[in-house]
Protein backbone atom coordinates (compact mmCIF):
# COMPACT_ATOMS: atom_id res chain seq x y z
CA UNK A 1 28.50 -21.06 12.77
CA UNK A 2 26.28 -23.98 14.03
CA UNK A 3 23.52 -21.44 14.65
CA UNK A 4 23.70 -20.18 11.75
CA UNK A 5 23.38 -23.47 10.03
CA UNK A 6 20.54 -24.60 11.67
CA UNK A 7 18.73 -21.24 10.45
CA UNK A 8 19.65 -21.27 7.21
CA UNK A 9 18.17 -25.02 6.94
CA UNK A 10 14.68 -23.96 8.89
CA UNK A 11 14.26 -21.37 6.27
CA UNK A 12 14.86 -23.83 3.59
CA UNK A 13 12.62 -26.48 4.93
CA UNK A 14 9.77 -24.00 5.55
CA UNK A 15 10.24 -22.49 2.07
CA UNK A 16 10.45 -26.05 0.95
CA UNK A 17 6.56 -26.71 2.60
CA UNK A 18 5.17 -23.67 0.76
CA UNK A 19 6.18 -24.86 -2.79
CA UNK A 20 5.20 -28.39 -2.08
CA UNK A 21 1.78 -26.63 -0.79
CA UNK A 22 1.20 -24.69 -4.06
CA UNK A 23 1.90 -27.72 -6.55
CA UNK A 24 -1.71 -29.26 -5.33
CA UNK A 25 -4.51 -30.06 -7.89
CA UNK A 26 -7.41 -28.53 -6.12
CA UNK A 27 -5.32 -25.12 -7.43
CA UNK A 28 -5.63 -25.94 -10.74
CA UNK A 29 -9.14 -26.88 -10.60
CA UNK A 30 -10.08 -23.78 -9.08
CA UNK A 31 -7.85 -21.21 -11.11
CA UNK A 32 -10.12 -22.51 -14.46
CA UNK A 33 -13.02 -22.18 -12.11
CA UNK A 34 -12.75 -18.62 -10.89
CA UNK A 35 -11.78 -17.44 -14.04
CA UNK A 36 -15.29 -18.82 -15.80
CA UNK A 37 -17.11 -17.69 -13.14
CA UNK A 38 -15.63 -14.07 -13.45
CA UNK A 39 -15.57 -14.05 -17.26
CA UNK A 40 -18.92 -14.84 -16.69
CA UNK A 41 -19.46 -11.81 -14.49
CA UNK A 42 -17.71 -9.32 -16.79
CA UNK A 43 -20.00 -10.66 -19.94
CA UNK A 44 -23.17 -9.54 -17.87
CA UNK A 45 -21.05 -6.26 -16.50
CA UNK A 46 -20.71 -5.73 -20.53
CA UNK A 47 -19.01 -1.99 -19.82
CA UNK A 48 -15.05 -1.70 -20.45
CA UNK A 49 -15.07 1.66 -18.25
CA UNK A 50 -15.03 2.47 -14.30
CA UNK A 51 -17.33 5.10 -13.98
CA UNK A 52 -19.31 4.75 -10.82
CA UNK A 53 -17.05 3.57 -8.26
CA UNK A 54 -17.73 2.60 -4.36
CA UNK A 55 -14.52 2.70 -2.06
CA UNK A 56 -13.93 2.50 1.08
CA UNK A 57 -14.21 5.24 4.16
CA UNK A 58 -10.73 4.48 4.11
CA UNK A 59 -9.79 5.93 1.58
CA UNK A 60 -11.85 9.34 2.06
CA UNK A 61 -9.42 11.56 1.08
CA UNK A 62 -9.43 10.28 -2.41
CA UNK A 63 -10.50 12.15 -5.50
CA UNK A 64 -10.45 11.51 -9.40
CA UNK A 65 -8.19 12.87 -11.85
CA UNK A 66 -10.47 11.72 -14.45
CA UNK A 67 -13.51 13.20 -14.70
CA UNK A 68 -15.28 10.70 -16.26
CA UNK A 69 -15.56 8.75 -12.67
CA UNK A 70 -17.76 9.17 -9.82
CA UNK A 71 -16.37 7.96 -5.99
CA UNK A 72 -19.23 7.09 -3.64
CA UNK A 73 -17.62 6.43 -0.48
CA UNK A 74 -19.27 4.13 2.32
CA UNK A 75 -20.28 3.97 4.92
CA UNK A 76 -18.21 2.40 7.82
CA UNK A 77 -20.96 0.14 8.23
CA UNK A 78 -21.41 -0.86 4.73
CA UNK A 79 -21.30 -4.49 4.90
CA UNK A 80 -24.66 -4.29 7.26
CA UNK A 81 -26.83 -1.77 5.20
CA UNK A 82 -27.24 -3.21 1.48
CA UNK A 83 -30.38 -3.38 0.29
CA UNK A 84 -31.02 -6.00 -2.15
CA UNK A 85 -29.97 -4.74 -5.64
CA UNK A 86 -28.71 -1.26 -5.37
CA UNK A 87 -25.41 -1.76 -6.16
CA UNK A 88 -26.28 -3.48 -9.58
CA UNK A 89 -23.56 -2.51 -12.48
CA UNK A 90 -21.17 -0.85 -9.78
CA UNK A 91 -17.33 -0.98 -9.34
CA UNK A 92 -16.30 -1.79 -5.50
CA UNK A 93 -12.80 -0.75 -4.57
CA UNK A 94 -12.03 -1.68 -0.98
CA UNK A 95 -9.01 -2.81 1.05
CA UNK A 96 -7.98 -5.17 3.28
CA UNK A 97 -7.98 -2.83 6.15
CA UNK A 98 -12.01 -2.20 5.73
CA UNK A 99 -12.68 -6.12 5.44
CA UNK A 100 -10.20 -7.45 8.17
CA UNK A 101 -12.60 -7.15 10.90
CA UNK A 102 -15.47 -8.50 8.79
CA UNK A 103 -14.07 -10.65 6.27
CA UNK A 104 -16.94 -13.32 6.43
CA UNK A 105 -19.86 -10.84 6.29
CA UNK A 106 -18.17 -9.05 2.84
CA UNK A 107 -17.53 -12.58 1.60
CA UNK A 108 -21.31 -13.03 2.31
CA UNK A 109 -21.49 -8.99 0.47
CA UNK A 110 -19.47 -10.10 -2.42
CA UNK A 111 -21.33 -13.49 -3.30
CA UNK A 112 -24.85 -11.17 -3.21
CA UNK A 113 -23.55 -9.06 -5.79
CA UNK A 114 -23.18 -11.09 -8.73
CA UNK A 115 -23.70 -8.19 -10.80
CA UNK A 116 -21.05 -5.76 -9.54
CA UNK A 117 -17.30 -5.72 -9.95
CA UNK A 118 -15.01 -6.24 -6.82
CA UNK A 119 -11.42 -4.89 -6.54
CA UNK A 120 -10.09 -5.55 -3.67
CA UNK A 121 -6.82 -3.62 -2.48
CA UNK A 122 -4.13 -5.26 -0.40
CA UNK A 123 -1.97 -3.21 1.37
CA UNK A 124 -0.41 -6.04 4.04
CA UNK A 125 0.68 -8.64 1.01
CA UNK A 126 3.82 -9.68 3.26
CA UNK A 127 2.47 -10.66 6.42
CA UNK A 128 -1.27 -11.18 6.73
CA UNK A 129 -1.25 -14.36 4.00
CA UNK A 130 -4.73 -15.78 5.27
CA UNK A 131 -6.32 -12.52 4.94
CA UNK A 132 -4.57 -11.57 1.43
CA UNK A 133 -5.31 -15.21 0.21
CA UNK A 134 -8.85 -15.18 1.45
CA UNK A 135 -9.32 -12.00 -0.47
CA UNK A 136 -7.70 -12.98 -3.61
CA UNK A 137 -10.10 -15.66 -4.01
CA UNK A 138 -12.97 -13.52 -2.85
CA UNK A 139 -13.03 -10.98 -5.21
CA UNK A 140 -13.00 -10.62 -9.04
CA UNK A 141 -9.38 -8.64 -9.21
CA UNK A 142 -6.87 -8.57 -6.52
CA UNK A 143 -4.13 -6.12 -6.49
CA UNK A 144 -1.17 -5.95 -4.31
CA UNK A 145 0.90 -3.35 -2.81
CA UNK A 146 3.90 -5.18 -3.50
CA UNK A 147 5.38 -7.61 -5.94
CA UNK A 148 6.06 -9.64 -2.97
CA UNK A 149 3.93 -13.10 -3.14
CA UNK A 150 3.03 -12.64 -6.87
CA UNK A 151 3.06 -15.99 -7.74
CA UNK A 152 1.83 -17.68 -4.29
CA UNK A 153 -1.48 -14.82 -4.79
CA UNK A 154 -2.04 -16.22 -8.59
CA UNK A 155 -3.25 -20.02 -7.34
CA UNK A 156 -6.12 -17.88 -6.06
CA UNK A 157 -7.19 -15.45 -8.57
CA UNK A 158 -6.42 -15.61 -12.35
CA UNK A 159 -6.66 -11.56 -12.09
CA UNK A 160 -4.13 -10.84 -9.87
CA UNK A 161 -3.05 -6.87 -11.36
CA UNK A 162 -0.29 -4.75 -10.07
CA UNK A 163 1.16 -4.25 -8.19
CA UNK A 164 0.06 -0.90 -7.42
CA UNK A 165 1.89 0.66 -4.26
CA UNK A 166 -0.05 2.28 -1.44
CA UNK A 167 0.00 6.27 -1.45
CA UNK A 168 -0.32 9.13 0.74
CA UNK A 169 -3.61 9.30 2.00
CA UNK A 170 -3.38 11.41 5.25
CA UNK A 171 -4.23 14.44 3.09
CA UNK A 172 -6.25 15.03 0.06
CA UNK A 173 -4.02 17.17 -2.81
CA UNK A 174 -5.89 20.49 -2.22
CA UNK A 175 -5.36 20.42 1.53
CA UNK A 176 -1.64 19.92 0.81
CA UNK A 177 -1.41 22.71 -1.60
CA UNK A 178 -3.79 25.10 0.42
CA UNK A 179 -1.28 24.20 3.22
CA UNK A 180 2.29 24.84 1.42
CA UNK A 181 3.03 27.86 4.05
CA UNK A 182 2.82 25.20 7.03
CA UNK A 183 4.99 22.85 5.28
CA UNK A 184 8.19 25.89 4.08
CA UNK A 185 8.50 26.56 7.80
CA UNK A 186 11.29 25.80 10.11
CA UNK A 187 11.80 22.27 11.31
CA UNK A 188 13.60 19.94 13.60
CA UNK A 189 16.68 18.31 13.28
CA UNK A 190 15.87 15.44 15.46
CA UNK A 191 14.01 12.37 13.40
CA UNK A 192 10.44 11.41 13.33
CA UNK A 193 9.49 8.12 13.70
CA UNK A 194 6.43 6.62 15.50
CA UNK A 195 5.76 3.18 14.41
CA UNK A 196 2.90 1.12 15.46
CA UNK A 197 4.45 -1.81 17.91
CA UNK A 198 3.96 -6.33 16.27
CA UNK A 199 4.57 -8.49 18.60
CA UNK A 200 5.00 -11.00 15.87
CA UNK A 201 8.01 -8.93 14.62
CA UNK A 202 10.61 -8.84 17.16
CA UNK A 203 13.38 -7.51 15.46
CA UNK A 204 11.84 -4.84 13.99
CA UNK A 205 10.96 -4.09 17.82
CA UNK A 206 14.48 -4.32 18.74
CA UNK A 207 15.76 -1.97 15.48
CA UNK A 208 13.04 0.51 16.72
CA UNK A 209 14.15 0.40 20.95
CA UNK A 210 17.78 0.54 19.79
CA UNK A 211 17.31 3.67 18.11
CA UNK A 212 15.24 5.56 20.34
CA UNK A 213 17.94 5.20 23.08
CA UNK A 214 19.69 7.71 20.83
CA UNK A 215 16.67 9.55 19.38
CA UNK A 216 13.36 9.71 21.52
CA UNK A 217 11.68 11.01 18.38
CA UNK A 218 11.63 7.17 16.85
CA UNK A 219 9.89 4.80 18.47
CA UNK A 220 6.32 3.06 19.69
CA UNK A 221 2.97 5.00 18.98
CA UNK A 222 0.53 5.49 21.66
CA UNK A 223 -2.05 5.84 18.55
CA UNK A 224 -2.87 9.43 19.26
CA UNK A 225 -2.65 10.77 15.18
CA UNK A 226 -6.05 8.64 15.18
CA UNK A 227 -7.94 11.92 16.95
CA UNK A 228 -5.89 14.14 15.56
CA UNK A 229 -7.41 16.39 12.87
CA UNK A 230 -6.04 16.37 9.19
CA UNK A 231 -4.27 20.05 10.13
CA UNK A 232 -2.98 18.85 13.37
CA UNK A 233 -1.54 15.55 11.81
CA UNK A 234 -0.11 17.49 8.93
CA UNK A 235 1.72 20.07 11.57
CA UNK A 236 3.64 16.65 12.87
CA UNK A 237 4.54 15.72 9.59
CA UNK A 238 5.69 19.00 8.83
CA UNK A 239 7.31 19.46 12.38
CA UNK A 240 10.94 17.40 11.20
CA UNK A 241 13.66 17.14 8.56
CA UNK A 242 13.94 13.30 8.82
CA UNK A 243 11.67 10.37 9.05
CA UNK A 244 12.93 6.80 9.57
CA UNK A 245 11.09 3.77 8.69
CA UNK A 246 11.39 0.62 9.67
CA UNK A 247 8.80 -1.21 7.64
CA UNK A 248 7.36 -5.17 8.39
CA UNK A 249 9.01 -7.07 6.78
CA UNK A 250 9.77 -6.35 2.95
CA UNK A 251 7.41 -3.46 2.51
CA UNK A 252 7.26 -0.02 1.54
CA UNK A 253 4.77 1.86 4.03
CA UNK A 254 2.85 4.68 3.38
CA UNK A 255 4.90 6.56 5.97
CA UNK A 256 7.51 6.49 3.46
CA UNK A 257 5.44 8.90 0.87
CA UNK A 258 3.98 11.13 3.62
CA UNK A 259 7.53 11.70 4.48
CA UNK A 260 8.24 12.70 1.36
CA UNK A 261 4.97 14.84 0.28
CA UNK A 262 5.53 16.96 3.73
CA UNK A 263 9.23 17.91 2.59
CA UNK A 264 11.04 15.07 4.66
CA UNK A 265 14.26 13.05 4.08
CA UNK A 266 13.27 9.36 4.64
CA UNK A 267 15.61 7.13 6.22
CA UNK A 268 14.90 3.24 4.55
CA UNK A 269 16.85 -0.04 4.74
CA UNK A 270 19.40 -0.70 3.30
CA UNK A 271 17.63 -3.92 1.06
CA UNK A 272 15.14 -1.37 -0.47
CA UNK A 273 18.12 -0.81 -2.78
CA UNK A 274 16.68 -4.56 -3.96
CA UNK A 275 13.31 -4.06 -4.84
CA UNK A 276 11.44 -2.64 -8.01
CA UNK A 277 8.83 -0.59 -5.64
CA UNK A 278 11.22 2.25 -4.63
CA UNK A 279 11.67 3.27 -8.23
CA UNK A 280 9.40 6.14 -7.43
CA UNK A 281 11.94 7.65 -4.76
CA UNK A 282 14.37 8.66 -6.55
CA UNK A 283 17.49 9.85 -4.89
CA UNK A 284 15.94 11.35 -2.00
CA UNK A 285 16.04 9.13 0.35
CA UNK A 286 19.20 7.41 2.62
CA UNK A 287 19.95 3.62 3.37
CA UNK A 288 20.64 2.51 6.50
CA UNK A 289 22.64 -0.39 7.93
CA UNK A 290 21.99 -3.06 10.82
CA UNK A 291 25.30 -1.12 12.04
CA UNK A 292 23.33 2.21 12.29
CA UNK A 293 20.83 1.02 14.39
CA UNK A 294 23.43 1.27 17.22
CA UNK A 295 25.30 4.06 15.94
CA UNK A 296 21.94 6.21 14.32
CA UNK A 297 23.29 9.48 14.81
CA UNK A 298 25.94 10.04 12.09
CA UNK A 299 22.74 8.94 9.08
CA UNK A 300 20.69 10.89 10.45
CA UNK A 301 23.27 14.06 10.62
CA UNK A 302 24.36 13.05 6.65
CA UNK A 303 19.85 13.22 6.02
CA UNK A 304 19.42 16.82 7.73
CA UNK A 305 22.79 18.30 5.86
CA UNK A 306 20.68 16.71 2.23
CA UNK A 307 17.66 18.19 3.73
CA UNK A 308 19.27 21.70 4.32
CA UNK A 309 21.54 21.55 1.35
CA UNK A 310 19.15 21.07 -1.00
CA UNK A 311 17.35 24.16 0.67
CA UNK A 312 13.80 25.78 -0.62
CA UNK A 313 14.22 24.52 -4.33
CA UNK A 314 14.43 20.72 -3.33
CA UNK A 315 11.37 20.82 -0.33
CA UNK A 316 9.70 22.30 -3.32
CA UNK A 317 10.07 19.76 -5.70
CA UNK A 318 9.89 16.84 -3.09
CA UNK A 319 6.54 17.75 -2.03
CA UNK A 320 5.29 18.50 -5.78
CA UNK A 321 7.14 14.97 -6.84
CA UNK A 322 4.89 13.44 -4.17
CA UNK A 323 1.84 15.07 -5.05
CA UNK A 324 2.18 14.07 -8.63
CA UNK A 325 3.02 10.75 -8.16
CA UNK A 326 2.68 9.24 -4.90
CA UNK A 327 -0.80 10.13 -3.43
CA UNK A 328 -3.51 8.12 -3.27
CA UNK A 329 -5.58 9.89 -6.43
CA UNK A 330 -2.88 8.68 -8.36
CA UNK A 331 -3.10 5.15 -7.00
CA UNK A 332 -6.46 4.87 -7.51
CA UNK A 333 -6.49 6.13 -11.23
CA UNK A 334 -3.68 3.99 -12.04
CA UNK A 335 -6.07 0.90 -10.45
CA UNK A 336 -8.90 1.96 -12.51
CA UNK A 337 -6.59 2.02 -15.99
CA UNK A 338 -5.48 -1.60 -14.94
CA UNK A 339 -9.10 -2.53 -14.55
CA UNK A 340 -10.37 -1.24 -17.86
CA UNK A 341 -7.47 -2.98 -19.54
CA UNK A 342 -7.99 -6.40 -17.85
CA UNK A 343 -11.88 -5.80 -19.41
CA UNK A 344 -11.08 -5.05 -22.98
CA UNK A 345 -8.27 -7.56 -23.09
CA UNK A 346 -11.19 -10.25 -21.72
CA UNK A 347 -14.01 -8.65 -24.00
CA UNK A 348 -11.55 -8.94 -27.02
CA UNK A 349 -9.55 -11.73 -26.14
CA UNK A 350 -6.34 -10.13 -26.24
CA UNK A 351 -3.07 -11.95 -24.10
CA UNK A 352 -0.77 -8.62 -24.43
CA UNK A 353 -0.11 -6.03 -21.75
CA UNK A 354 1.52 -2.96 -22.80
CA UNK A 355 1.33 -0.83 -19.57
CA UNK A 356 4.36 -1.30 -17.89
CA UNK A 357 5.31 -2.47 -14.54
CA UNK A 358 4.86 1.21 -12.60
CA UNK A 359 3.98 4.01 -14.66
CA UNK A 360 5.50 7.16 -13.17
């Protein structure tokens, strides 16, 4: 009980430091700051429409559902070829994952382009604060993939929007659909799960080595899927009944909605139960335990008799669910209706917002 104690009060005293952090001045000062310098920026933007939009090589397997916008995708190199003044009047949409290795030459991008709009994507919210912070305050709208750190992300950006939760972006839709034989094809019964190994997260590491002593299928990636082609990575996918994740922390990974667009059951903690960002889900997937960690094999039986229960008809509508909801066009579209309702509330000084927390 002692231990337990002493952990309970840690937790408290370092939760204790980050509120007593975020009640400092220079926050205020800088909140009224960013948001005149970006009101600024939006008064010389003067549109209240995305239409020509750069994103990321990242996110290359995007497309629009409104035809009214234009994707120009970069380069990987972006940040080193700009010349001075072509991206005048533009929308940027990047993520964290393109500026991580870079983050002080785009900060050095972004201050050059006083005359573009930055949107900057953050799909680690939970773990990588400096880099989510950083970005929040270097950039004109930050949106997160969680609701996770809402409040902590709003001391450095009055136009924090969102959340908006990642998407499947393995696959563009067409591939997908062109591919539907692939996916209505016999699988296995034994789980997928190949997560990428943090040392900083130790008991995920342990959740992960506990199960594959029971079912080789889930464990570390050797980071092969990177050279795999978009067929090949898709014929994995396909390959199982049951996917397990065992996110970082309190987020919902992609792996969760490529499970679910390639037919699969996912297996998800048992806290996602908690959150608003598995309202998309519906009842397909199952909840595990800390207790099934050691005993996996009975959940993962109970996901392949849904799986084969629900036969052809549910595969069916799980991957169309997906498709309609959960890939990354439909991210991306529901980022761009965020932004052009952030710019007419600014242009017309409006303080409502009628869209809704997730609009599925």
């Amino acid at each position: 009980m002692q231990k337990k104690i002493e952990l309970i009060q840690k937790l408290a005293d370092a939760k204790k430091i980050i509120n007593e952090l975020l009640q400092d001045e220079e926050f205020d000062y800088f909140s009224i700051q960013k948001k005149t310098e970006t009101d600024a920026k939006l008064a010389r933007f003067g549109s209240t429409q995305a239409t020509t939009i750069y994103v990321s090589s990242i996110l290359k397997h995007a497309r629009v559902l409104n035809p009214r916008r234009t994707l120009h995708f970069l380069s990987n190199n972006f940040l080193d070829e700009q010349t001075p003044g072509e991206y005048d009047g533009a929308v940027f949409l990047l993520t964290n994952n393109d500026i991580g290795p870079n983050l002080f030459n785009y900060i050095d991008f972004y201050r050059r382009n006083e005359n573009s709009i930055f949107i900057v994507w953050d799909w680690d919210p939970q773990h990588w604060t400096y880099m989510s912070c950083m970005l929040a305050m270097h950039c004109d709208f930050f949106i997160s993939s969680a609701s996770e750190n809402a409040y902590m992300f709003s001391h450095f950006n009055p136009y924090v929007l969102g959340p908006v939760l990642g998407g499947v972006n393995q696959w563009t839709r067409k591939f997908l659909l062109e591919n539907i034989p692939l996916l209505m094809a016999e699988r296995s019964n034994e789980p997928m799960g190949e997560h990428a190994f943090y040392a900083d997260f130790p008991k995920r590491n342990r959740a992960i080595q506990t199960i594959t002593r029971k079912h080789p299928g889930v464990g570390f990636s050797d980071g092969k899927y990177t050279a795999m082609s978009d067929l090949e990575n898709l014929q994995k996918w396909a390959g199982y009944k049951v996917h397990w994740i065992m996110p970082v922390l309190c987020g919902v990974p992609v792996r969760v909605h490529n499970a679910m667009i390639t037919g699969g059951i996912p297996v998800v903690p048992s806290f996602y139960k908690n959150i608003p960002e598995i309202v998309g889900l519906g009842d397909v997937p199952l909840y595990y335990d800390t207790i099934d960690l050691v005993e996996p094999t009975r959940i993962n039986a109970l996901a392949v008799k849904k799986f084969d229960e629900a036969g052809e008809n549910g595969l069916i509508e799980r991957i169309c669910s997906s498709i309609k909801h959960n890939h990354i066009d439909r991210r991306i579209e529901d980022i761009f209706v965020l932004l052009e309702d952030k710019l007419d509330q600014t242009k017309n000084d409006t303080r409502e917002y009628t869209l809704g927390y997730f609009r599925q």
